[in-house]
PDB file of N, CA and C in Angstrom:
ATOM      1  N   UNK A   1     -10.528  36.233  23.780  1.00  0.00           N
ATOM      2  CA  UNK A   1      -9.778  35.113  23.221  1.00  0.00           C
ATOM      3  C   UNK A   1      -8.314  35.518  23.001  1.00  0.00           C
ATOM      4  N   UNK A   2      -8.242  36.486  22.433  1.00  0.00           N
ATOM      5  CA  UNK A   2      -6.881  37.199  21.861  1.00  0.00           C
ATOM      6  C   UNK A   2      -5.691  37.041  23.280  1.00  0.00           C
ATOM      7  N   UNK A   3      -6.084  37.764  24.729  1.00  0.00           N
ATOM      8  CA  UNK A   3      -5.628  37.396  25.871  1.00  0.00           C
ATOM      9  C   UNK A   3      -5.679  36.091  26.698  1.00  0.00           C
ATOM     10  N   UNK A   4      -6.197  35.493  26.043  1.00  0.00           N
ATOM     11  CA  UNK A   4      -5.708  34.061  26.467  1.00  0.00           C
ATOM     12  C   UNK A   4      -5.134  33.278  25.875  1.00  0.00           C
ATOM     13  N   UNK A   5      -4.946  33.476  24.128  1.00  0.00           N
ATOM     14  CA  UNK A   5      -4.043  33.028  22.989  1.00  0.00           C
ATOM     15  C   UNK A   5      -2.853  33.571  23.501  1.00  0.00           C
ATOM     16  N   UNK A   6      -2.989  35.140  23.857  1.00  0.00           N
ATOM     17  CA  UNK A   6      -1.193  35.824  24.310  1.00  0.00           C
ATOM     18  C   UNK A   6      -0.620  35.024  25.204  1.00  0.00           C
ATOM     19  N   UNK A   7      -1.317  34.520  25.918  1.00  0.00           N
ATOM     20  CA  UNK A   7      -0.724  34.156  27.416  1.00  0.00           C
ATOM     21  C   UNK A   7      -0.343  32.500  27.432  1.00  0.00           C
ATOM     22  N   UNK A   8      -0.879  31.766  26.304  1.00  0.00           N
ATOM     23  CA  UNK A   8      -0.244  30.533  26.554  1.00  0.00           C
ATOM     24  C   UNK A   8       0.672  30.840  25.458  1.00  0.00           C
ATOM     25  N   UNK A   9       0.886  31.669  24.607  1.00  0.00           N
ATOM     26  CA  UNK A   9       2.384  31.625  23.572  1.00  0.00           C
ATOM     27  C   UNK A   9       3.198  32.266  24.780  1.00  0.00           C
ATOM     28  N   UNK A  10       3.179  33.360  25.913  1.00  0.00           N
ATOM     29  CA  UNK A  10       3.950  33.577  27.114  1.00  0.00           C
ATOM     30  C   UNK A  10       4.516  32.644  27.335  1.00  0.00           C
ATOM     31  N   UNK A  11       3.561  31.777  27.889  1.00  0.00           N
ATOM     32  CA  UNK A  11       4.087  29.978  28.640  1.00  0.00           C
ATOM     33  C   UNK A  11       4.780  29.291  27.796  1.00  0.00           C
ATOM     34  N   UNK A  12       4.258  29.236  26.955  1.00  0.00           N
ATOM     35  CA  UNK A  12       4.809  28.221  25.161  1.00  0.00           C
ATOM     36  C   UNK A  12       6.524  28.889  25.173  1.00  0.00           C
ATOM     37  N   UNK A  13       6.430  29.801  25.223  1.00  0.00           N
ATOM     38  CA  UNK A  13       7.840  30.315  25.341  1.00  0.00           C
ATOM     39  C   UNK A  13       8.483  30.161  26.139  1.00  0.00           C
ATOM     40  N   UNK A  14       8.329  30.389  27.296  1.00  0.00           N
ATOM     41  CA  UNK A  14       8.966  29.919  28.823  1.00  0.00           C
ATOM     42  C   UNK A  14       9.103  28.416  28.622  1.00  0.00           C
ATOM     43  N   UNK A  15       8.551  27.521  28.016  1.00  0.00           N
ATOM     44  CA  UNK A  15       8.567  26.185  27.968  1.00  0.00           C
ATOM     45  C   UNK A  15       7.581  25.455  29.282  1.00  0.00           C
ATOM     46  N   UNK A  16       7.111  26.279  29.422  1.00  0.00           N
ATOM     47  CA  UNK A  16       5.810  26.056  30.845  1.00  0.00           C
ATOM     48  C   UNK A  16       4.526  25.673  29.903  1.00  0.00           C
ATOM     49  N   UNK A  17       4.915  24.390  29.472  1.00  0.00           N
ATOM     50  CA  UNK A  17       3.594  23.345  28.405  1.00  0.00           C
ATOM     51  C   UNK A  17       2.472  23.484  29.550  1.00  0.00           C
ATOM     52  N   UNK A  18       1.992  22.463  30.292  1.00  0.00           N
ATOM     53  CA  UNK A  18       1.277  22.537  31.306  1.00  0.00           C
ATOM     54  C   UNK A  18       0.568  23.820  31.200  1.00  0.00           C
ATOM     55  N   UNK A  19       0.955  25.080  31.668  1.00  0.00           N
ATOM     56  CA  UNK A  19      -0.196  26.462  31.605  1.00  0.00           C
ATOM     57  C   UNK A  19      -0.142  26.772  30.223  1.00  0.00           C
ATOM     58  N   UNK A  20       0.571  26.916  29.486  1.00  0.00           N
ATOM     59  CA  UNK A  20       0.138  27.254  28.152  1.00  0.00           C
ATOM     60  C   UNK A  20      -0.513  26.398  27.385  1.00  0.00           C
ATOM     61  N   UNK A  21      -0.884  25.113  27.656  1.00  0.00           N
ATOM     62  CA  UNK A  21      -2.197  24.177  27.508  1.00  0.00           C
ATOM     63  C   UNK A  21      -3.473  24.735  27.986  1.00  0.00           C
ATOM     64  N   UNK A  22      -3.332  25.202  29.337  1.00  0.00           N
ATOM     65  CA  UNK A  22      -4.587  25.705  29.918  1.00  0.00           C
ATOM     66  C   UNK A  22      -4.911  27.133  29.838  1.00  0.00           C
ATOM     67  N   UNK A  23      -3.977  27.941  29.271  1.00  0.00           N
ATOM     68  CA  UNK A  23      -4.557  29.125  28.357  1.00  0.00           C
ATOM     69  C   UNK A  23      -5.146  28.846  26.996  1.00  0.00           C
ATOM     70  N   UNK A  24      -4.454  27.919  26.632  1.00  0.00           N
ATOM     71  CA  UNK A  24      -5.266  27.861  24.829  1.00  0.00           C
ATOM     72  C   UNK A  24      -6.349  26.993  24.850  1.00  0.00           C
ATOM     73  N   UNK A  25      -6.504  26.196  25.996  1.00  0.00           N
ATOM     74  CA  UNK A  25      -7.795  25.548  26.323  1.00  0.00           C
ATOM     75  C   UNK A  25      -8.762  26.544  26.840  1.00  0.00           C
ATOM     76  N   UNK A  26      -8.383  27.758  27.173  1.00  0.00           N
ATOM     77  CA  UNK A  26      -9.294  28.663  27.799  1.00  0.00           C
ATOM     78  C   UNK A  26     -10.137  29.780  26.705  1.00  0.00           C
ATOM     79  N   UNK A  27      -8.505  29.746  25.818  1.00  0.00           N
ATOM     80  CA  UNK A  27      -9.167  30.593  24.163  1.00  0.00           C
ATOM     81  C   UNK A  27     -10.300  29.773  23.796  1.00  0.00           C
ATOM     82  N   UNK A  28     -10.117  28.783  23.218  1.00  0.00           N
ATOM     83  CA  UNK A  28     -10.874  27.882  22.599  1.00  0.00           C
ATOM     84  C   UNK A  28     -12.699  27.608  23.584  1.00  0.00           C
ATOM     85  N   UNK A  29     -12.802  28.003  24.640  1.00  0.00           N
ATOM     86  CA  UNK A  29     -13.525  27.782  25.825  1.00  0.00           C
ATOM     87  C   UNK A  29     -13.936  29.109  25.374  1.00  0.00           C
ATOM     88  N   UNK A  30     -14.156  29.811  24.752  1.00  0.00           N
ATOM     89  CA  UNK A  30     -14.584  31.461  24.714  1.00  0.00           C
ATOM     90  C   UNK A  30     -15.797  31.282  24.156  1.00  0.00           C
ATOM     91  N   UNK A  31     -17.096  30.946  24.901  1.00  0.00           N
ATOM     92  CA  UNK A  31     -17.993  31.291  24.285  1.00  0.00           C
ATOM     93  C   UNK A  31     -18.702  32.723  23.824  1.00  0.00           C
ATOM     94  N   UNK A  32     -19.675  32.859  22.161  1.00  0.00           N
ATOM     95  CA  UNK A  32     -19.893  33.454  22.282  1.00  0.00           C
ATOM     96  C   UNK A  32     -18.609  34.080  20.463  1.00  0.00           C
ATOM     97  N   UNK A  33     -18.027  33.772  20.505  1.00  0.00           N
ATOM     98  CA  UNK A  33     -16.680  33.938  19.312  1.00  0.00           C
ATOM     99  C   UNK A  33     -17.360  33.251  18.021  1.00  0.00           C
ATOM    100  N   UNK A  34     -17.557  34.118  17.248  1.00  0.00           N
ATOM    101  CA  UNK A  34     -17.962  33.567  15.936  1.00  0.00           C
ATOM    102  C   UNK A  34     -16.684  32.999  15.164  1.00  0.00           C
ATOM    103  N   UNK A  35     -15.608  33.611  15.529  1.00  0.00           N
ATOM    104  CA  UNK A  35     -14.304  32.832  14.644  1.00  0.00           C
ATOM    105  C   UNK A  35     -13.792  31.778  14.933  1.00  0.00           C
ATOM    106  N   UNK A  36     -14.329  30.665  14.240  1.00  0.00           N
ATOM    107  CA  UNK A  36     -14.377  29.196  14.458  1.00  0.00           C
ATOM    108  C   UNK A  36     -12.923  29.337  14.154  1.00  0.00           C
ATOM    109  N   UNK A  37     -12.232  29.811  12.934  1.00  0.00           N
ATOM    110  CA  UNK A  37     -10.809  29.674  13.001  1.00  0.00           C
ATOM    111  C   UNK A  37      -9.761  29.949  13.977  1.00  0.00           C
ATOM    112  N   UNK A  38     -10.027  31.125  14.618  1.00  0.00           N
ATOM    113  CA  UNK A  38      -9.023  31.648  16.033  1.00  0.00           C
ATOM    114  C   UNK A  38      -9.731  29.855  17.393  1.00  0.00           C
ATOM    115  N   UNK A  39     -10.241  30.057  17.096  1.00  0.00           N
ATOM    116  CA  UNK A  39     -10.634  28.500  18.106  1.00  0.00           C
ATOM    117  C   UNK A  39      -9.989  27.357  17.551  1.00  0.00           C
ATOM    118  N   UNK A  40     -10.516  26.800  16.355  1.00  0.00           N
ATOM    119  CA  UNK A  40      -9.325  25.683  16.173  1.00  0.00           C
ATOM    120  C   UNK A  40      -8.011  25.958  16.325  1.00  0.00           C
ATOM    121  N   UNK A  41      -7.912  27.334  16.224  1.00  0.00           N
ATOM    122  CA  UNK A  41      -6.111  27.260  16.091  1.00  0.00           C
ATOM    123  C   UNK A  41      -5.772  27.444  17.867  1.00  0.00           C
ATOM    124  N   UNK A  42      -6.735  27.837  18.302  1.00  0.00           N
ATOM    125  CA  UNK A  42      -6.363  27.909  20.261  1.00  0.00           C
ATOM    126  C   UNK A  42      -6.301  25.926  20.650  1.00  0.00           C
ATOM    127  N   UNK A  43      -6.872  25.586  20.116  1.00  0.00           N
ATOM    128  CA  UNK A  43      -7.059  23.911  20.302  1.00  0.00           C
ATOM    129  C   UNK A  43      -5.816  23.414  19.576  1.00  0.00           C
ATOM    130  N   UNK A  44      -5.265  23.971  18.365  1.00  0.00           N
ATOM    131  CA  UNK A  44      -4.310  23.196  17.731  1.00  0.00           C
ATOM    132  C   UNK A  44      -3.090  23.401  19.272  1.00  0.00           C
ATOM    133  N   UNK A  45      -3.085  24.574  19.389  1.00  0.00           N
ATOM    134  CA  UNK A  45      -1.790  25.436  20.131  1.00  0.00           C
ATOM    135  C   UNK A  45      -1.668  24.412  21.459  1.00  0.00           C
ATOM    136  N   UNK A  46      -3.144  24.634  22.102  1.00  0.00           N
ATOM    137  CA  UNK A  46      -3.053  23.770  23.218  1.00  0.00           C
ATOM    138  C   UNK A  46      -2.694  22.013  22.887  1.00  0.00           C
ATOM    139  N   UNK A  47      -3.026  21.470  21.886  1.00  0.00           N
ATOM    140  CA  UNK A  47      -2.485  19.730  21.699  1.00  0.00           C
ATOM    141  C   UNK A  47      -0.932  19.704  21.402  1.00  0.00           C
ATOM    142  N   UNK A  48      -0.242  20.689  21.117  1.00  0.00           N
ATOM    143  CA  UNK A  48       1.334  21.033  20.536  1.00  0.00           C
ATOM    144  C   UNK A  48       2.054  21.277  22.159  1.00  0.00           C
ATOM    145  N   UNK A  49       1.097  22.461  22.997  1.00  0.00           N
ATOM    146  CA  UNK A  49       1.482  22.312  24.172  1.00  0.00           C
ATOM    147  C   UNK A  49       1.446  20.690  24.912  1.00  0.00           C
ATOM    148  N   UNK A  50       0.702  20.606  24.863  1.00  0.00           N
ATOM    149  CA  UNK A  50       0.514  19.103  25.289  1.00  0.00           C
ATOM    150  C   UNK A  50       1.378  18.416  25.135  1.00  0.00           C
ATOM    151  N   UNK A  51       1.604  18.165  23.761  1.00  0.00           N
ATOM    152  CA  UNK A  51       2.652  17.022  23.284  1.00  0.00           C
ATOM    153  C   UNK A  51       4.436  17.840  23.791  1.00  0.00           C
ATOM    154  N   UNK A  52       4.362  19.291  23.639  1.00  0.00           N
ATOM    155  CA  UNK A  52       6.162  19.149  23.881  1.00  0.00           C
ATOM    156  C   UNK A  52       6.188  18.923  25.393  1.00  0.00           C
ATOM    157  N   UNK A  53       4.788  19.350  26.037  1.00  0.00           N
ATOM    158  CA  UNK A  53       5.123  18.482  27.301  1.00  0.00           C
ATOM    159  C   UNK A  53       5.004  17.348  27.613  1.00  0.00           C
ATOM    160  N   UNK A  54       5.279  16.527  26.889  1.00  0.00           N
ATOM    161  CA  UNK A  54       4.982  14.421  27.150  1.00  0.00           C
ATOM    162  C   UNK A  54       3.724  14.322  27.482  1.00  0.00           C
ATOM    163  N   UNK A  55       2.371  14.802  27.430  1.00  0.00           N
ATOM    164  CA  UNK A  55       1.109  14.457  27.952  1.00  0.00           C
ATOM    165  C   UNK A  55       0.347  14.123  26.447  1.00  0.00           C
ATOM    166  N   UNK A  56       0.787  12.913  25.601  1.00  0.00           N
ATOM    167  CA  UNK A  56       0.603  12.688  24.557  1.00  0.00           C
ATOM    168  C   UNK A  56      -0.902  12.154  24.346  1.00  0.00           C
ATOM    169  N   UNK A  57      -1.675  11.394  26.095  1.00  0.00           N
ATOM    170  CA  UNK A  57      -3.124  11.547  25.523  1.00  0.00           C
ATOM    171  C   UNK A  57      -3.670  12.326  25.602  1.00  0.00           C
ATOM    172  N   UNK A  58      -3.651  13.285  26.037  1.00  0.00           N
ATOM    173  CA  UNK A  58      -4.305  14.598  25.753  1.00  0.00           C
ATOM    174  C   UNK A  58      -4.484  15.107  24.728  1.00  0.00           C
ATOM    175  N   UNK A  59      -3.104  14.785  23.568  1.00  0.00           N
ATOM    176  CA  UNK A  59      -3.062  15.282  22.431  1.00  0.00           C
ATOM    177  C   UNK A  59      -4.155  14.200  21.391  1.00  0.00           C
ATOM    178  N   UNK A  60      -3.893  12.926  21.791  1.00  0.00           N
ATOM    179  CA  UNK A  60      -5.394  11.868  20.556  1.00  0.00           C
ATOM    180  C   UNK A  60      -6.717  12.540  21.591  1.00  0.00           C
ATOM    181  N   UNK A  61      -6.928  12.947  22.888  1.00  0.00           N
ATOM    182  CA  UNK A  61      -8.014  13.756  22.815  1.00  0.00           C
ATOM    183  C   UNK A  61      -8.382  14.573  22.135  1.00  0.00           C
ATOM    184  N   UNK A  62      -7.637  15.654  22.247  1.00  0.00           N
ATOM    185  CA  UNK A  62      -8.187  17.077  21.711  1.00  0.00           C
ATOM    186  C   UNK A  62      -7.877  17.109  20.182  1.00  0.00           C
ATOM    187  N   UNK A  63      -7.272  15.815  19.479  1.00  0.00           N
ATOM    188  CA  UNK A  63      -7.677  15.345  18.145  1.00  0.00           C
ATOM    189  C   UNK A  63      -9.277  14.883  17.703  1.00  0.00           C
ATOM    190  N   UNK A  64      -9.940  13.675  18.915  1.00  0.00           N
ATOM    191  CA  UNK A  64     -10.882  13.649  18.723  1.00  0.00           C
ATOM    192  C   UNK A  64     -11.864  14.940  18.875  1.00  0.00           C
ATOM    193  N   UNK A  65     -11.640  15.864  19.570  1.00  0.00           N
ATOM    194  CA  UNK A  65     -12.656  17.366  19.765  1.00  0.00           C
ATOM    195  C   UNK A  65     -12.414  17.920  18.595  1.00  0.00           C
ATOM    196  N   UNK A  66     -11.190  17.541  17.826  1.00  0.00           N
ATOM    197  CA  UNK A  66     -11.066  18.906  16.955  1.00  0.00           C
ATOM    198  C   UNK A  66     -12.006  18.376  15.587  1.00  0.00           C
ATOM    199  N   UNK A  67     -11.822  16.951  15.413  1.00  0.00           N
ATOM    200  CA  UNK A  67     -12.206  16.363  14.417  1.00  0.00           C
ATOM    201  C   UNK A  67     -13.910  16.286  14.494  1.00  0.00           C
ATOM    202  N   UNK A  68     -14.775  16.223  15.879  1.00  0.00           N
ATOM    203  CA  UNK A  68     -15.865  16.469  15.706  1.00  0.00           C
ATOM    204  C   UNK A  68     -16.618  17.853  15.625  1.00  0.00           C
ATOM    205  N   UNK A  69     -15.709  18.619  16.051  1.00  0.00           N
ATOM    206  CA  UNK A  69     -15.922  20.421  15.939  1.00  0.00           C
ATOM    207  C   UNK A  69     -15.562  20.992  14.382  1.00  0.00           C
ATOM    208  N   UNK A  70     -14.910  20.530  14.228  1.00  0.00           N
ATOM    209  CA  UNK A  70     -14.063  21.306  12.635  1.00  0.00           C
ATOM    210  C   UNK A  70     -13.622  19.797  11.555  1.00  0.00           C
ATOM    211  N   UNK A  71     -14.367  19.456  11.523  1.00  0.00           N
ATOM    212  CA  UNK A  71     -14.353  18.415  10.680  1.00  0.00           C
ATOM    213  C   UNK A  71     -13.149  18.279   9.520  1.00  0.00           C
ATOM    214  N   UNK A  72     -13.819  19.499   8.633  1.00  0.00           N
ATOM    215  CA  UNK A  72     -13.303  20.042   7.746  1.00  0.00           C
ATOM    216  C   UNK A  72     -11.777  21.336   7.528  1.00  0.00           C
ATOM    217  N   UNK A  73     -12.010  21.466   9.125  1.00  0.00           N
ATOM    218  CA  UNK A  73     -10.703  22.555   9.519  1.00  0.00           C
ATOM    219  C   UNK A  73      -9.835  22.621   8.921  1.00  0.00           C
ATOM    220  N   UNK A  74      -9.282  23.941   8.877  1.00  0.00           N
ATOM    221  CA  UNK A  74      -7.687  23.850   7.895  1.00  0.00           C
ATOM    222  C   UNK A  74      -6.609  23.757   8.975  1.00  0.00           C
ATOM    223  N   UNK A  75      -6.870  23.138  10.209  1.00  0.00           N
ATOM    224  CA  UNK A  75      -5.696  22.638  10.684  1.00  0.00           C
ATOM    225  C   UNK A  75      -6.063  21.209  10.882  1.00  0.00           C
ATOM    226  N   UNK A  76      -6.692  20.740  10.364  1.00  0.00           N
ATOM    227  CA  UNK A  76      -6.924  18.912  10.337  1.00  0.00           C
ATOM    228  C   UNK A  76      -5.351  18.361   9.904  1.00  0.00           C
ATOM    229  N   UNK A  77      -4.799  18.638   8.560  1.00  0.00           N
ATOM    230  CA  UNK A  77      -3.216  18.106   8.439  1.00  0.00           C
ATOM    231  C   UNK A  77      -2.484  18.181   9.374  1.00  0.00           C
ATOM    232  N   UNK A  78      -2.080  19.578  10.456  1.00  0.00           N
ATOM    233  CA  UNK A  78      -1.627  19.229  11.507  1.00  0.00           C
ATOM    234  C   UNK A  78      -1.984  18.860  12.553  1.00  0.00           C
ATOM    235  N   UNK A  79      -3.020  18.532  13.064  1.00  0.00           N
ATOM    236  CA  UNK A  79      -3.797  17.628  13.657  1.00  0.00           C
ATOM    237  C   UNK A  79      -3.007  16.225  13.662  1.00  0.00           C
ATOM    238  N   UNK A  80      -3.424  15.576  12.393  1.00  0.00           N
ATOM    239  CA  UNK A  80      -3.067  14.618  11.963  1.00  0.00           C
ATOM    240  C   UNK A  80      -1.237  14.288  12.142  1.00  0.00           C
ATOM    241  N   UNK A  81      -0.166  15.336  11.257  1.00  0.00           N
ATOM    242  CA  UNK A  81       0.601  14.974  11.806  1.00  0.00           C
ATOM    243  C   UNK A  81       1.202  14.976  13.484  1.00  0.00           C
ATOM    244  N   UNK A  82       0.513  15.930  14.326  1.00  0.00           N
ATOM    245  CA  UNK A  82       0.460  15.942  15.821  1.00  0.00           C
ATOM    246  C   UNK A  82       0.428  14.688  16.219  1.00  0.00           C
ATOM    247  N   UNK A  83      -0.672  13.825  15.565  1.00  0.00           N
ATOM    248  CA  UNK A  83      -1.173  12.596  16.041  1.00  0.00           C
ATOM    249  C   UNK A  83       0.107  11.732  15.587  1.00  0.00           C
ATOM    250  N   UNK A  84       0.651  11.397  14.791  1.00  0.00           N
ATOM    251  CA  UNK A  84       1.608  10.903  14.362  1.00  0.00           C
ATOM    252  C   UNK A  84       2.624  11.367  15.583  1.00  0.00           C
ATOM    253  N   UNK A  85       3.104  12.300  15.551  1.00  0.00           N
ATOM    254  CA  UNK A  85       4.551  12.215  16.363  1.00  0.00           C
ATOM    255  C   UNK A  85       4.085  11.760  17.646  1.00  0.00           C
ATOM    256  N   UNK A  86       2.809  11.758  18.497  1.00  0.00           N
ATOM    257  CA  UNK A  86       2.775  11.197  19.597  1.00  0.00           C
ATOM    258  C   UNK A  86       2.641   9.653  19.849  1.00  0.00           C
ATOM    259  N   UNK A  87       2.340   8.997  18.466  1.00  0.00           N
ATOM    260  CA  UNK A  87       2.481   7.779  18.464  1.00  0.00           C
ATOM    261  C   UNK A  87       3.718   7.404  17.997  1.00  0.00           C
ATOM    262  N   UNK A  88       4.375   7.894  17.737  1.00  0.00           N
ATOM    263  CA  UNK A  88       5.933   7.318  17.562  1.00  0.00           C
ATOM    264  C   UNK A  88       6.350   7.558  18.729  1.00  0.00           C
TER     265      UNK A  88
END
């Protein structure tokens, strides 16, 4: 997980949204990871990628995944405001 979290903050940095979506979609894809937290936060990373790249439904998707996976998550607030800036 850890090498596929590195590699979309790589992209995230380069401003290459697009692959650094599909690295933190790949963290989060790690079966087998008991740390439900390093996963929501690979899912938060990838909907942020998403959104600074204009692919804003992707981002009320992987709101709905996050909200039926981690209900209770401590990244639900930014979730939520995520969801907000893509609807404005």
């Amino acid at each position: 997980i850890d090498a596929w979290l590195k590699l979309g903050d790589l992209h995230f940095e380069r401003e290459e949204f697009e692959k650094a979506a599909a690295a933190y979609m790949r963290a989060y894809q790690v079966k087998g990871v008991s740390d439900g937290v390093r996963r929501e936060q690979a899912l938060y990373q990838a909907a942020n990628a998403f959104f600074r790249g204009g692919n804003h439904a992707q981002v009320f998707q992987l709101r709905a995944t996050h909200d039926a996976e981690f209900a209770e998550g401590a990244l639900s607030p930014e979730f939520l405001l995520l969801e907000a800036e893509a609807n404005r």
